[in-house]
N, C-alpha and C. Protein backbone atom coordinates (compact mmCIF):
# COMPACT_ATOMS: atom_id res chain seq x y z
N UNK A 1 -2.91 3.07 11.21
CA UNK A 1 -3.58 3.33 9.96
C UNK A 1 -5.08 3.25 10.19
N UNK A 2 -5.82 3.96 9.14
CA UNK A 2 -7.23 4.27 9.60
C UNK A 2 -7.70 3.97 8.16
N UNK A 3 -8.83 3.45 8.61
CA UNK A 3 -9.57 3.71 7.17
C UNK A 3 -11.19 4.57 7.32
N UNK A 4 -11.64 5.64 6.79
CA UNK A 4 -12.61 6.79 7.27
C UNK A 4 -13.68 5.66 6.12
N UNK A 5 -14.96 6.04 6.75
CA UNK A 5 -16.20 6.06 6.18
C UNK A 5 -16.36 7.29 5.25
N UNK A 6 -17.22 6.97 3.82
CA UNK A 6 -17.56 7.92 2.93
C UNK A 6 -17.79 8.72 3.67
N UNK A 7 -17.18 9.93 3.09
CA UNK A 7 -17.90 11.18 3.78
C UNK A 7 -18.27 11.92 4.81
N UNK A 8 -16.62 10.95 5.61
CA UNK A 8 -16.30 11.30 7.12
C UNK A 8 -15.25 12.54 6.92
N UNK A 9 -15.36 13.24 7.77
CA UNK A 9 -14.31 14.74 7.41
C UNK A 9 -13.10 14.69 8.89
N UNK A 10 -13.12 13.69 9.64
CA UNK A 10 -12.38 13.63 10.44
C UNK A 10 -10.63 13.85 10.11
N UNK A 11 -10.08 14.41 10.62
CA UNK A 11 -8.76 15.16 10.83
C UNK A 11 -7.65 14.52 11.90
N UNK A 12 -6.30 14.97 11.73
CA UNK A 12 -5.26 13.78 12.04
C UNK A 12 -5.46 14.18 13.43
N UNK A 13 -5.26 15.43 13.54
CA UNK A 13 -5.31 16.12 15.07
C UNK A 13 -6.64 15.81 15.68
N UNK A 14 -7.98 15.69 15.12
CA UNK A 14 -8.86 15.66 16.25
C UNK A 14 -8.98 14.31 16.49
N UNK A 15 -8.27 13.22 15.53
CA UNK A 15 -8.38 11.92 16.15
C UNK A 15 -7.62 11.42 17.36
N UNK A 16 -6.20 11.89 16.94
CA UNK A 16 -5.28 12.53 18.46
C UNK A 16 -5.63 13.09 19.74
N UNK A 17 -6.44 13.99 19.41
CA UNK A 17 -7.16 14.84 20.31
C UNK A 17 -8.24 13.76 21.19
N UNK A 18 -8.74 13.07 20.50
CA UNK A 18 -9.91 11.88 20.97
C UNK A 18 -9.00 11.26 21.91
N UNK A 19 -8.30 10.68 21.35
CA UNK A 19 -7.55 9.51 22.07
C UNK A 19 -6.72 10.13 23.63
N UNK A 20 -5.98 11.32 23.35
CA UNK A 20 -5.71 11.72 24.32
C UNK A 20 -6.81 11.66 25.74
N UNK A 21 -7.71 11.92 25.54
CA UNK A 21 -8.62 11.86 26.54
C UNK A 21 -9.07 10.47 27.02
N UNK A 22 -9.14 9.48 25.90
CA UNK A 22 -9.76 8.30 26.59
C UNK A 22 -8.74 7.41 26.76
N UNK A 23 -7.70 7.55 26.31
CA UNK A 23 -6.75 6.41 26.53
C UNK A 23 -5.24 6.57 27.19
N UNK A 24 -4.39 5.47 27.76
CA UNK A 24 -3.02 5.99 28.22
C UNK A 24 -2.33 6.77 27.60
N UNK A 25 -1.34 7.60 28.05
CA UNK A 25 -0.57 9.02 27.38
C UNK A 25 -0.03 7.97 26.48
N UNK A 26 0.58 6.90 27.01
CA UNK A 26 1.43 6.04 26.17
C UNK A 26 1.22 5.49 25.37
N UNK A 27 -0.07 5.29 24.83
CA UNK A 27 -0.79 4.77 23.89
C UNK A 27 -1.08 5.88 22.46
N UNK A 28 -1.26 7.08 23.07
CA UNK A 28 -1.68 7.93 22.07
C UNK A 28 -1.32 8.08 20.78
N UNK A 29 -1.32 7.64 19.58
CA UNK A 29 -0.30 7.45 18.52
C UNK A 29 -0.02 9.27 18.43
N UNK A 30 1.59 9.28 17.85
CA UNK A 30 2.26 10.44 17.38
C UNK A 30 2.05 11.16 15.80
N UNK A 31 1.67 9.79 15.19
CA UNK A 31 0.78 9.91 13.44
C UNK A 31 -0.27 9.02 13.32
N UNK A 32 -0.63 9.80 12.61
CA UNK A 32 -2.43 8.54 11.98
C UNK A 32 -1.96 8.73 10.66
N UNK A 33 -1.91 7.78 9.38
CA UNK A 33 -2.34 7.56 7.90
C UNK A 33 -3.71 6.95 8.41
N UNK A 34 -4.05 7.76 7.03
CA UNK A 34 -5.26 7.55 6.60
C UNK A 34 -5.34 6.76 5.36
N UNK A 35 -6.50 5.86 5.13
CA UNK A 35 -6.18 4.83 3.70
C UNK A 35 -7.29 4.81 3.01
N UNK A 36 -8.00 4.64 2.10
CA UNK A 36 -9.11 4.57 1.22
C UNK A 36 -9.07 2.91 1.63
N UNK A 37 -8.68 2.12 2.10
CA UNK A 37 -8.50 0.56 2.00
C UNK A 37 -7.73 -0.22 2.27
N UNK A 38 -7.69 -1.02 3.14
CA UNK A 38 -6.60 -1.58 3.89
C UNK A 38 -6.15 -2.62 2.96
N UNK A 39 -4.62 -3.25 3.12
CA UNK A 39 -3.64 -3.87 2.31
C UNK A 39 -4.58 -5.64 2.91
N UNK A 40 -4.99 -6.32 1.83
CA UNK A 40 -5.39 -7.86 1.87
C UNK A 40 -3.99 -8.24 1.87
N UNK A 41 -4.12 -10.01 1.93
CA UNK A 41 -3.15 -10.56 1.69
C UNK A 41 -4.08 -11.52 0.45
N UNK A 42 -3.20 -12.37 -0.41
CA UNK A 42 -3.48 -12.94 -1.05
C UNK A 42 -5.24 -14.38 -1.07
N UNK A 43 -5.25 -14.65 0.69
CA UNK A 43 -6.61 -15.52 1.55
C UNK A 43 -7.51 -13.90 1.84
N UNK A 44 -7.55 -12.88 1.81
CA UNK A 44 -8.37 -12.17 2.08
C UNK A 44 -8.14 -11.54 3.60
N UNK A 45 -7.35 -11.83 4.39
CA UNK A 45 -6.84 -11.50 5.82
C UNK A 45 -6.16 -9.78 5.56
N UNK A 46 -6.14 -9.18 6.26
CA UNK A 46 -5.69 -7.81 6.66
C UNK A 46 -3.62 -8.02 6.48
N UNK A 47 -3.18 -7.76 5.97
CA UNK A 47 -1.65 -7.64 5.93
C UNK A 47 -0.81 -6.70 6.87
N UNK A 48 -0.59 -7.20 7.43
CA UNK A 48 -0.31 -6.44 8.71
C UNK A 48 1.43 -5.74 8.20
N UNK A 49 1.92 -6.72 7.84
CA UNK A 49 3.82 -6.47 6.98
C UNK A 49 3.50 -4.90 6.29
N UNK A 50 2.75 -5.31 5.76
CA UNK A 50 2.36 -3.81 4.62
C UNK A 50 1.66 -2.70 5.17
N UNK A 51 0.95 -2.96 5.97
CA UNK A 51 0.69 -1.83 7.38
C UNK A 51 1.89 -0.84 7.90
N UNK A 52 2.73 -1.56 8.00
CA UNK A 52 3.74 -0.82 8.53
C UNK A 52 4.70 0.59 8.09
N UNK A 53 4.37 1.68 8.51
CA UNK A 53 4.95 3.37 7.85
C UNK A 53 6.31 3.14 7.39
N UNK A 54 6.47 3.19 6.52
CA UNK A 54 7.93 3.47 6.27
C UNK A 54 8.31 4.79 5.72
């Protein structure tokens, strides 16, 4: 999951496309979501449970 800066126009494929080049084949994710805002938990920490694609 990603979260873009205002008024970033970045795309699922060219973030794919990035990664392919700098990182292991095996690493490359197969999907990106994109989020306006990542899931808190109730202390303010990142929720990682709720991260997860279903």
């Amino acid at each position: 999951m990603q979260v873009l800066r205002q008024g970033s126009d970045l795309g699922e494929e060219e973030l794919i496309q990035w990664c392919k080049y700098r990182i292991a084949k095996y690493k490359v994710p197969k999907y990106v979501v994109f989020l306006n805002v990542l899931p808190k938990t109730a202390v303010g920490n990142n929720d990682n449970f709720s991260n997860e694609v279903k």
